[in-house]
C-alpha atoms as a PDB file:
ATOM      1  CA  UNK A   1     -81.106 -24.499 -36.981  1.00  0.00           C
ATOM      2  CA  UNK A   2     -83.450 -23.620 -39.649  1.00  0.00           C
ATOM      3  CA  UNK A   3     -86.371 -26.215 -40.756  1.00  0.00           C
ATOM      4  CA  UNK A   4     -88.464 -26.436 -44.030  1.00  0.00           C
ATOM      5  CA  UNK A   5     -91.800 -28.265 -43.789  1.00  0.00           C
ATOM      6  CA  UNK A   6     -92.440 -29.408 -47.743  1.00  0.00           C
ATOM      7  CA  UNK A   7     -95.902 -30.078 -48.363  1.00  0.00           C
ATOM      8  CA  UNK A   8     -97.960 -30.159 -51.801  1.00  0.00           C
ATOM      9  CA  UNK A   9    -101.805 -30.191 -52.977  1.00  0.00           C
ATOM     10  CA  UNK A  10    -101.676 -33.855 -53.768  1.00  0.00           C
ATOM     11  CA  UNK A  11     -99.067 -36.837 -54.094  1.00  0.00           C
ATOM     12  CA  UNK A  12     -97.510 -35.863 -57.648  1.00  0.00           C
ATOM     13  CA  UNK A  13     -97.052 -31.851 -56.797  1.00  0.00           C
ATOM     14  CA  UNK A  14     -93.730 -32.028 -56.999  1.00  0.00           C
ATOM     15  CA  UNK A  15     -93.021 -32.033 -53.562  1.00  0.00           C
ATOM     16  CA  UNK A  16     -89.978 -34.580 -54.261  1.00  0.00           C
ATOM     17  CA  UNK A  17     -88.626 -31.961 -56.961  1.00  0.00           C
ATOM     18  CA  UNK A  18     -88.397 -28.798 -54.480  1.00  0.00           C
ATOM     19  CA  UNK A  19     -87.154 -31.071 -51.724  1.00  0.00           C
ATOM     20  CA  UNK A  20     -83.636 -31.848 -53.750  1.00  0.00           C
ATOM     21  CA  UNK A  21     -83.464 -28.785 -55.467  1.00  0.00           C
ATOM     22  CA  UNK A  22     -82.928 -27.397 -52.114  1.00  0.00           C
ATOM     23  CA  UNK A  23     -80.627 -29.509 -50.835  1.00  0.00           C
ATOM     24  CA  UNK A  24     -78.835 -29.483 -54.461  1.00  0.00           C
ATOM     25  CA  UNK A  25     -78.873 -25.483 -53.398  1.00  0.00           C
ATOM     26  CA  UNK A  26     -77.573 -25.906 -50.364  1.00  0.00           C
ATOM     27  CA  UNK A  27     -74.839 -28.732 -50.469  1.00  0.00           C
ATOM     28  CA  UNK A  28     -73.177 -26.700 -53.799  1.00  0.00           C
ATOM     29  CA  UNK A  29     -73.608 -22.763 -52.318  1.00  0.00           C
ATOM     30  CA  UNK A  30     -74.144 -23.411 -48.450  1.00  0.00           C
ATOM     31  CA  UNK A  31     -71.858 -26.338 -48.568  1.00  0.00           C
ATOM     32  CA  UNK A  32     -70.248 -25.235 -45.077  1.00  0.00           C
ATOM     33  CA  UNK A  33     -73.918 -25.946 -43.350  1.00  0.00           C
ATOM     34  CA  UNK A  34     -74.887 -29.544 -42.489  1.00  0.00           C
ATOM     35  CA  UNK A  35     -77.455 -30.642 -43.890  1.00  0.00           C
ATOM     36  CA  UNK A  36     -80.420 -33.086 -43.137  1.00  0.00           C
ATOM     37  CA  UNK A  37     -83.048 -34.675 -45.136  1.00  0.00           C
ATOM     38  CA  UNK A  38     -86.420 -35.970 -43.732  1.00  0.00           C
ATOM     39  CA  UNK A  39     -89.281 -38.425 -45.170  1.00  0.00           C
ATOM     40  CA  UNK A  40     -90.917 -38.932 -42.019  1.00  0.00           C
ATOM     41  CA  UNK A  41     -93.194 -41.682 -42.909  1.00  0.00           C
ATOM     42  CA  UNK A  42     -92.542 -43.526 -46.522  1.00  0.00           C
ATOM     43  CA  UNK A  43     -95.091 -46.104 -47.981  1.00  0.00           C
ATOM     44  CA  UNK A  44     -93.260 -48.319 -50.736  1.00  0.00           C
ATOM     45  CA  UNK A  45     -89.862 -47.450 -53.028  1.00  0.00           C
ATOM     46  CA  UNK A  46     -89.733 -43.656 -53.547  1.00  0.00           C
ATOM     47  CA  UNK A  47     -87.841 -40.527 -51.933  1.00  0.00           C
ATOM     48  CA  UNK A  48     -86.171 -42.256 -49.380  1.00  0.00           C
ATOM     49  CA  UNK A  49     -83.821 -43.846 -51.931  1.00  0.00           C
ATOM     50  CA  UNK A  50     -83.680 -40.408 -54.383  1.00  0.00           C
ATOM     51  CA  UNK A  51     -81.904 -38.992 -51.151  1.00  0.00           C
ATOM     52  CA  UNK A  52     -79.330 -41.846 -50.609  1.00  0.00           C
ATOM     53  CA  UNK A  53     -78.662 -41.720 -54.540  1.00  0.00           C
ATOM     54  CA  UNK A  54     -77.875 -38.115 -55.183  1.00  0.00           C
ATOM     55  CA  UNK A  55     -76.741 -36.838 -51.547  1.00  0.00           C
ATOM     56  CA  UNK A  56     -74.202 -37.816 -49.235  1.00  0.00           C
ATOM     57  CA  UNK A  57     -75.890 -37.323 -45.621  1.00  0.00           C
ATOM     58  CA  UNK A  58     -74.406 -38.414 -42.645  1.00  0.00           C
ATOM     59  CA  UNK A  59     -77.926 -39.838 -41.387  1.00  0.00           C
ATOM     60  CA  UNK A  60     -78.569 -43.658 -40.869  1.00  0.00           C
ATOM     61  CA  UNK A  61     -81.578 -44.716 -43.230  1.00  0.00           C
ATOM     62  CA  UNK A  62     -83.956 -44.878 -40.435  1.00  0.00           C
ATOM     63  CA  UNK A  63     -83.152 -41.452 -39.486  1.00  0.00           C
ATOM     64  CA  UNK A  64     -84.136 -40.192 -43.335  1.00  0.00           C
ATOM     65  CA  UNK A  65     -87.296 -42.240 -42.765  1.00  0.00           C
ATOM     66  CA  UNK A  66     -88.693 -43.744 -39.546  1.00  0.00           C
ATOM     67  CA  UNK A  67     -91.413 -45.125 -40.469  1.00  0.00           C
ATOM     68  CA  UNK A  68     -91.426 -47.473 -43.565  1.00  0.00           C
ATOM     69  CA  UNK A  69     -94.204 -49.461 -44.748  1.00  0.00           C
ATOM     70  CA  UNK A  70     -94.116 -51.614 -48.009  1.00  0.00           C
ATOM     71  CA  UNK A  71     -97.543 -50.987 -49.993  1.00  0.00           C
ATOM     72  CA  UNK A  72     -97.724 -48.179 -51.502  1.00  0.00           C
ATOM     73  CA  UNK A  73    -100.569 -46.638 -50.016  1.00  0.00           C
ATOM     74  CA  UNK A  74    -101.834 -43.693 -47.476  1.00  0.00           C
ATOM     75  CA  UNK A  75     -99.898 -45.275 -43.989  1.00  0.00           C
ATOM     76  CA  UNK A  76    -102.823 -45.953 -42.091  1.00  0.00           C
ATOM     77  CA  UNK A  77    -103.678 -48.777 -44.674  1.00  0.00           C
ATOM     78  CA  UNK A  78    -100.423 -49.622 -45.821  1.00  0.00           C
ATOM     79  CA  UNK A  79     -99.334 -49.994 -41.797  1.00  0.00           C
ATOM     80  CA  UNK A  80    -102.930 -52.517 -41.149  1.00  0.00           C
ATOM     81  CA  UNK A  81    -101.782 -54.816 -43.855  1.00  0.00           C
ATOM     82  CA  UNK A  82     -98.000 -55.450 -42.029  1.00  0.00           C
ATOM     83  CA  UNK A  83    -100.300 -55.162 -38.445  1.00  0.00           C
ATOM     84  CA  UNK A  84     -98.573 -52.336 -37.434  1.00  0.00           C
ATOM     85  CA  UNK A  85     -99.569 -48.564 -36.258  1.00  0.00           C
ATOM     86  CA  UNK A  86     -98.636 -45.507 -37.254  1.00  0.00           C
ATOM     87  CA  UNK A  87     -96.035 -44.556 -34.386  1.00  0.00           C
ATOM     88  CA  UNK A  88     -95.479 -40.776 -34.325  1.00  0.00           C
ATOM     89  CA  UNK A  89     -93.148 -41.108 -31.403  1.00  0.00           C
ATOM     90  CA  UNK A  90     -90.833 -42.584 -33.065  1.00  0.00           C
ATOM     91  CA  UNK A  91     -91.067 -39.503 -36.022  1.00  0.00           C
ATOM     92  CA  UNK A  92     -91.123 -36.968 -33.396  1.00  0.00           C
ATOM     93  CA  UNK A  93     -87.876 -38.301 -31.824  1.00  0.00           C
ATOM     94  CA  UNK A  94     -85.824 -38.869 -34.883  1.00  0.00           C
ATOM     95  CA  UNK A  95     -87.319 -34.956 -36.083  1.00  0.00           C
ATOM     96  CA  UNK A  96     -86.023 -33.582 -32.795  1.00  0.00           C
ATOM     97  CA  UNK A  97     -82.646 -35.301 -32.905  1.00  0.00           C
ATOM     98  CA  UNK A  98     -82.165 -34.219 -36.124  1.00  0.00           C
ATOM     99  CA  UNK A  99     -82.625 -30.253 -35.562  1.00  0.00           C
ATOM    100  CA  UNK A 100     -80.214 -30.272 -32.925  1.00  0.00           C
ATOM    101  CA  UNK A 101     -77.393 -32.171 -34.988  1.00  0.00           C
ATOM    102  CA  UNK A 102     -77.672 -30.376 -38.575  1.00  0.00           C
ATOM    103  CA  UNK A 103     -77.739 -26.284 -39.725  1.00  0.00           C
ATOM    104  CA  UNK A 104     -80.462 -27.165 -42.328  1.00  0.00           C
ATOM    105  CA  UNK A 105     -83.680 -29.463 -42.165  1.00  0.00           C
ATOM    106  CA  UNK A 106     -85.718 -30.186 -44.716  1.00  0.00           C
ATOM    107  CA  UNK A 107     -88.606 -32.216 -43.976  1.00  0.00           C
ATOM    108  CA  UNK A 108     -90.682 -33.613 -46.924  1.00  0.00           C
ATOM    109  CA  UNK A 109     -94.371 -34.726 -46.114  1.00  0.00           C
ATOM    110  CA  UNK A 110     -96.175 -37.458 -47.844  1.00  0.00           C
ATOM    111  CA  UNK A 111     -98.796 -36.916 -50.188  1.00  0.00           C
ATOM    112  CA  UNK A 112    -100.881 -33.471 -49.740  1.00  0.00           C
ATOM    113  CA  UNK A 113    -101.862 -31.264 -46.809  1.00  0.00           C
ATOM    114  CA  UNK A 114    -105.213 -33.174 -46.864  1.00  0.00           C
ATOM    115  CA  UNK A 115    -103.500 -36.710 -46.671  1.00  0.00           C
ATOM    116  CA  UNK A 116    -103.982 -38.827 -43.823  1.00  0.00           C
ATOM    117  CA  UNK A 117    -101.475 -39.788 -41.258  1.00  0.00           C
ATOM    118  CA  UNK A 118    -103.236 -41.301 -39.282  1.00  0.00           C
ATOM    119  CA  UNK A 119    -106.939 -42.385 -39.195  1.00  0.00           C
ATOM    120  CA  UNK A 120    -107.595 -38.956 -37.400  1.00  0.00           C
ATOM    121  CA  UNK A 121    -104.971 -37.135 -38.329  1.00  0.00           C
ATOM    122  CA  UNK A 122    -103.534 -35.665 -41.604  1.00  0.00           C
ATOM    123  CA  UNK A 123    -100.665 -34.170 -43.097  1.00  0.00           C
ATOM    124  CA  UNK A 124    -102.278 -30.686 -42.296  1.00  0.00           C
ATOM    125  CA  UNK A 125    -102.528 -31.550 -38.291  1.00  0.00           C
ATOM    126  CA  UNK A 126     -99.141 -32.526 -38.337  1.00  0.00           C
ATOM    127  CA  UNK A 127     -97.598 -29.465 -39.844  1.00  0.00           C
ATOM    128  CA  UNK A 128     -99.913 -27.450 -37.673  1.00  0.00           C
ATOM    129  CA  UNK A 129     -99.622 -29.121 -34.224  1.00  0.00           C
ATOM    130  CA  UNK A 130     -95.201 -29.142 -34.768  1.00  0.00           C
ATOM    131  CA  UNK A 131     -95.598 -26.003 -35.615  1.00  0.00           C
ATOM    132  CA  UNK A 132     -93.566 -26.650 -38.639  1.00  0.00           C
ATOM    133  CA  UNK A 133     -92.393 -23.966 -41.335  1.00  0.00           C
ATOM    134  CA  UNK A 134     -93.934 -24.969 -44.691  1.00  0.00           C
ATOM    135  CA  UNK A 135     -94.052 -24.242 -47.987  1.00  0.00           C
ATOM    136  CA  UNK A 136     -96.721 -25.249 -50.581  1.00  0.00           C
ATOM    137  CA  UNK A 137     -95.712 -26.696 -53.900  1.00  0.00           C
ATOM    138  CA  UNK A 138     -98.400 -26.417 -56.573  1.00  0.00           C
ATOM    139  CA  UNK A 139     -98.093 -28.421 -59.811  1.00  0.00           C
ATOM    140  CA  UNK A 140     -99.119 -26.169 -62.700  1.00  0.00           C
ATOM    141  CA  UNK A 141    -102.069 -27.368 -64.393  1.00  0.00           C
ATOM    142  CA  UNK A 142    -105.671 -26.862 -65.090  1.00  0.00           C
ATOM    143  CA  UNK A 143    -107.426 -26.525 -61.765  1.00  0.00           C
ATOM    144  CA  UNK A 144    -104.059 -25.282 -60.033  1.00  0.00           C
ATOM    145  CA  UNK A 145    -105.889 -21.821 -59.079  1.00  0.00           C
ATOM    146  CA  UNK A 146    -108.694 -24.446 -57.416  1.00  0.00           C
ATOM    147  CA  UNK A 147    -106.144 -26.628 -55.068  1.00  0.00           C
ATOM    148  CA  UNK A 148    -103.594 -23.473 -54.245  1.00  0.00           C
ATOM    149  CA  UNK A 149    -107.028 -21.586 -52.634  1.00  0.00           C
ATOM    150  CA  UNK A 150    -108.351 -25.000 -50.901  1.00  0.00           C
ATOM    151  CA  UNK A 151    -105.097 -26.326 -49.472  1.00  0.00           C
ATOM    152  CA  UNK A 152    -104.556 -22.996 -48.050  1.00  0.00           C
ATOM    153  CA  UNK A 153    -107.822 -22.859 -46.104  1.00  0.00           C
ATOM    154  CA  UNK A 154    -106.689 -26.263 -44.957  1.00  0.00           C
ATOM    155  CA  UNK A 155    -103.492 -24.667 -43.727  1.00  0.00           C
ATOM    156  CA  UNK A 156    -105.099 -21.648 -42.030  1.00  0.00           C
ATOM    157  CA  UNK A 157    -107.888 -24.044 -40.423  1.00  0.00           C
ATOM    158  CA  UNK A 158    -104.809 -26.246 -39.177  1.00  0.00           C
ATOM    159  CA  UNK A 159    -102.766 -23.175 -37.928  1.00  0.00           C
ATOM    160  CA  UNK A 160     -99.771 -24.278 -40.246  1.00  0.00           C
ATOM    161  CA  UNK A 161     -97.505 -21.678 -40.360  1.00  0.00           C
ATOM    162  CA  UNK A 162     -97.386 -21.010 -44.132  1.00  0.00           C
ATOM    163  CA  UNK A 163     -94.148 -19.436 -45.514  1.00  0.00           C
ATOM    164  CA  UNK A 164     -95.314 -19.286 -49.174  1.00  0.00           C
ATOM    165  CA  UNK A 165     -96.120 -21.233 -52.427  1.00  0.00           C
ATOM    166  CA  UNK A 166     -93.904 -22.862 -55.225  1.00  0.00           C
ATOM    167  CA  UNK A 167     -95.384 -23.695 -58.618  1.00  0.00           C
ATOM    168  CA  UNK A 168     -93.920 -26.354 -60.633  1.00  0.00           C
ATOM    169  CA  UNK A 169     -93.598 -27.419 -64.452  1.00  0.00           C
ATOM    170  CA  UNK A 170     -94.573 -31.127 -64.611  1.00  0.00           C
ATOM    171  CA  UNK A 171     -94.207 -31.273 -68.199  1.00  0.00           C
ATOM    172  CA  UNK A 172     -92.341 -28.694 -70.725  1.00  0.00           C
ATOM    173  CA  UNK A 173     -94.972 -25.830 -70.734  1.00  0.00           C
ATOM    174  CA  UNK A 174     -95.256 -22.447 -72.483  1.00  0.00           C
ATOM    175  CA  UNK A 175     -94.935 -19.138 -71.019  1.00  0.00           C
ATOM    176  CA  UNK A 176     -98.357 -18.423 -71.763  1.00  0.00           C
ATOM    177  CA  UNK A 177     -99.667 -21.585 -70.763  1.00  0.00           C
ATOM    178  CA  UNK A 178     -98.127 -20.960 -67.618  1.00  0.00           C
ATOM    179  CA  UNK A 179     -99.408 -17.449 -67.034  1.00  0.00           C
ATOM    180  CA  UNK A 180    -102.992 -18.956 -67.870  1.00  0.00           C
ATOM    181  CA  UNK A 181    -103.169 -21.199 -65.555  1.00  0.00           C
ATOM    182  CA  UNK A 182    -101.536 -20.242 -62.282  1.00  0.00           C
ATOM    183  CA  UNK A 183    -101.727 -16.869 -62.644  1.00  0.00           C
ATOM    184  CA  UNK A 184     -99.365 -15.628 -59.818  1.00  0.00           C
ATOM    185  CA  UNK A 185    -101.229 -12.323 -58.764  1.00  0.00           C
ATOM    186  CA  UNK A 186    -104.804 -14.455 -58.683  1.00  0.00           C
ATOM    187  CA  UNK A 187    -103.366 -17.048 -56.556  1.00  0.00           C
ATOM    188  CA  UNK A 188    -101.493 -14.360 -54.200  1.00  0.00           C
ATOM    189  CA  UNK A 189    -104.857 -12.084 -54.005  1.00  0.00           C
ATOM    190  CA  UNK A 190    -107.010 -15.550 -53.628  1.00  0.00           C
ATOM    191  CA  UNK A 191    -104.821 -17.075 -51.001  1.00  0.00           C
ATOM    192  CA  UNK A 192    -102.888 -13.921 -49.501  1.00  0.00           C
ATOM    193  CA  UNK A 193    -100.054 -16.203 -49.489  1.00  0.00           C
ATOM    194  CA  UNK A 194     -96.452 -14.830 -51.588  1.00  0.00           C
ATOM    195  CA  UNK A 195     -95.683 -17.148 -54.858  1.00  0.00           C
ATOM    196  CA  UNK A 196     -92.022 -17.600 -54.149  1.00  0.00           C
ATOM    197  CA  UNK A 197     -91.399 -18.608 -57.539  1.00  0.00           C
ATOM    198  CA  UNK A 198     -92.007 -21.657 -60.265  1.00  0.00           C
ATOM    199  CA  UNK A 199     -89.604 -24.403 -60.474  1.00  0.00           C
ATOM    200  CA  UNK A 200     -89.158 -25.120 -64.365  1.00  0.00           C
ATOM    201  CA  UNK A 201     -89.988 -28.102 -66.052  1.00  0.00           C
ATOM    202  CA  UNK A 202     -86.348 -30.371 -65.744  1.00  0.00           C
ATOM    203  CA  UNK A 203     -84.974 -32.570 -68.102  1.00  0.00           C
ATOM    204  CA  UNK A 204     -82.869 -34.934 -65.811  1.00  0.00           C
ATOM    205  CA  UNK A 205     -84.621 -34.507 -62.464  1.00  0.00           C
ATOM    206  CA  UNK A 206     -81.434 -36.348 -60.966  1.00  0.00           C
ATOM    207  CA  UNK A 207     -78.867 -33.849 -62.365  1.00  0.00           C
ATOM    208  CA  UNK A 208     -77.913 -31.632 -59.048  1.00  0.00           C
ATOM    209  CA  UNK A 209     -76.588 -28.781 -61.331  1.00  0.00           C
ATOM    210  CA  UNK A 210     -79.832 -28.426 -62.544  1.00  0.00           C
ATOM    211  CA  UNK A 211     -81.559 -28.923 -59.640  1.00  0.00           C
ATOM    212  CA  UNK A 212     -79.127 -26.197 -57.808  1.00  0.00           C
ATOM    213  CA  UNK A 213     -79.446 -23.946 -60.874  1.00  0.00           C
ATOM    214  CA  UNK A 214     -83.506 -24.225 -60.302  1.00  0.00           C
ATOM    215  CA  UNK A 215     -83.452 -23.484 -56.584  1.00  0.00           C
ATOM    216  CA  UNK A 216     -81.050 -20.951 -56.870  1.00  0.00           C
ATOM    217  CA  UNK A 217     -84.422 -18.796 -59.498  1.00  0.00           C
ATOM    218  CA  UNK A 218     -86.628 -19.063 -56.108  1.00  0.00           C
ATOM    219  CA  UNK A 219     -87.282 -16.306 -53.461  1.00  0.00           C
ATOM    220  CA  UNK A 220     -85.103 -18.325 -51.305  1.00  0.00           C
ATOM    221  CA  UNK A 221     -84.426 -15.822 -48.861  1.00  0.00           C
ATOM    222  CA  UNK A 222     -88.220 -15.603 -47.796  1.00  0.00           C
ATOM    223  CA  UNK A 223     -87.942 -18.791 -46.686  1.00  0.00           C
ATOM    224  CA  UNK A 224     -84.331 -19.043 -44.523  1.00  0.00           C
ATOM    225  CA  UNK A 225     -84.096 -15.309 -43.861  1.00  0.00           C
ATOM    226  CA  UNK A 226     -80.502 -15.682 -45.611  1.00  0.00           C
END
């Protein structure tokens, strides 16, 4: 079974973007591969439901998620308000059933690397202590240069096992705009970490064509050794 960690430098990387252009990718050119799909802790309406819209899985809704909280907010403080903890038991057993039932996992993390999952433990621990495969998913922007080389160190500090680094359009963008600001031999020089490639800028987000067609531009291989 092969699992994909998805993290990102903050909560609007695009984390949610890579996560079902991969599974777009895999259901349409991998389709004889099961396939699972992983929010392990979700804080208000969000991925959880993006996966039950546009994928058929054959996962009960507390095995996408298994830990929901209703405010929007980092779990620690969204789990206080309903007087409830953060249970990672329950996320490790529902992770470990999952690898042994489905070809493909694809786990997607909340927030960023620095995020906390706990009060003394972040997104960054996690990934690190599970020994998780990961990818990084940088939104392209000014400062992008800035978070790839800092959420790296976090990674290296946290012994996450760091697979590479996928920039993302947020916003229609030039080619030169791109270039400028996440210069791909910069980042790969700053970071020693490969650029696997940059997910364009989609007009329908829920379109899985689109979303295979993006995937299907990445440096997949580097990452499932297909």
């Amino acid at each position: 079974m092969k699992t994909l960690f998805i993290t990102g430098t903050d909560t609007e990387a695009g984390k949610t973007v890579f996560t079902t252009a991969l599974a777009a990718y895999l259901q349409k050119y991998r389709s004889q591969l099961s396939l699972g799909i992983m929010k392990p802790i979700q804080s208000g309406i969000g991925d959880r439901e993006i996966y039950q819209r546009l994928f058929s899985l054959s996962q009960s809704e507390s095995e996408i998620t298994p830990l929901y909280f209703q405010a929007p907010l980092a779990p620690p403080i969204a789990a206080a308000k309903e007087n409830k903890e953060v249970d990672l038991g329950i996320v490790w057993q529902t992770f470990t059933k999952l690898q042994q039932s489905c070809d493909f996992l694809l786990v997607e993390a909340l927030g960023g690397l620095g995020s906390p999952v706990t009060d003394e433990f972040t997104v960054a621990d996690l990934a690190g202590e599970w020994r998780l495969p990961t990818v990084l998913v940088v939104p392209i922007k000014l400062g992008a240069i800035s978070q790839a080389v800092a959420n790296v160190a976090l990674a290296r500090q946290c012994k996450v096992k760091l697979l590479g680094i996928i920039l993302n359009c947020q916003q229609p963008l030039t080619p030169e705009q791109i270039t400028d600001w996440t210069p791909i031999d910069m980042i790969e020089s700053l970071t020693n970490i490969p650029v696997l490639g940059c997910l364009p800028y989609l007009n329908n987000p829920l379109d899985l064509d689109e979303l295979a067609q993006a995937a299907s531009d990445l440096e997949l291989e580097k990452l499932f050794n297909w």
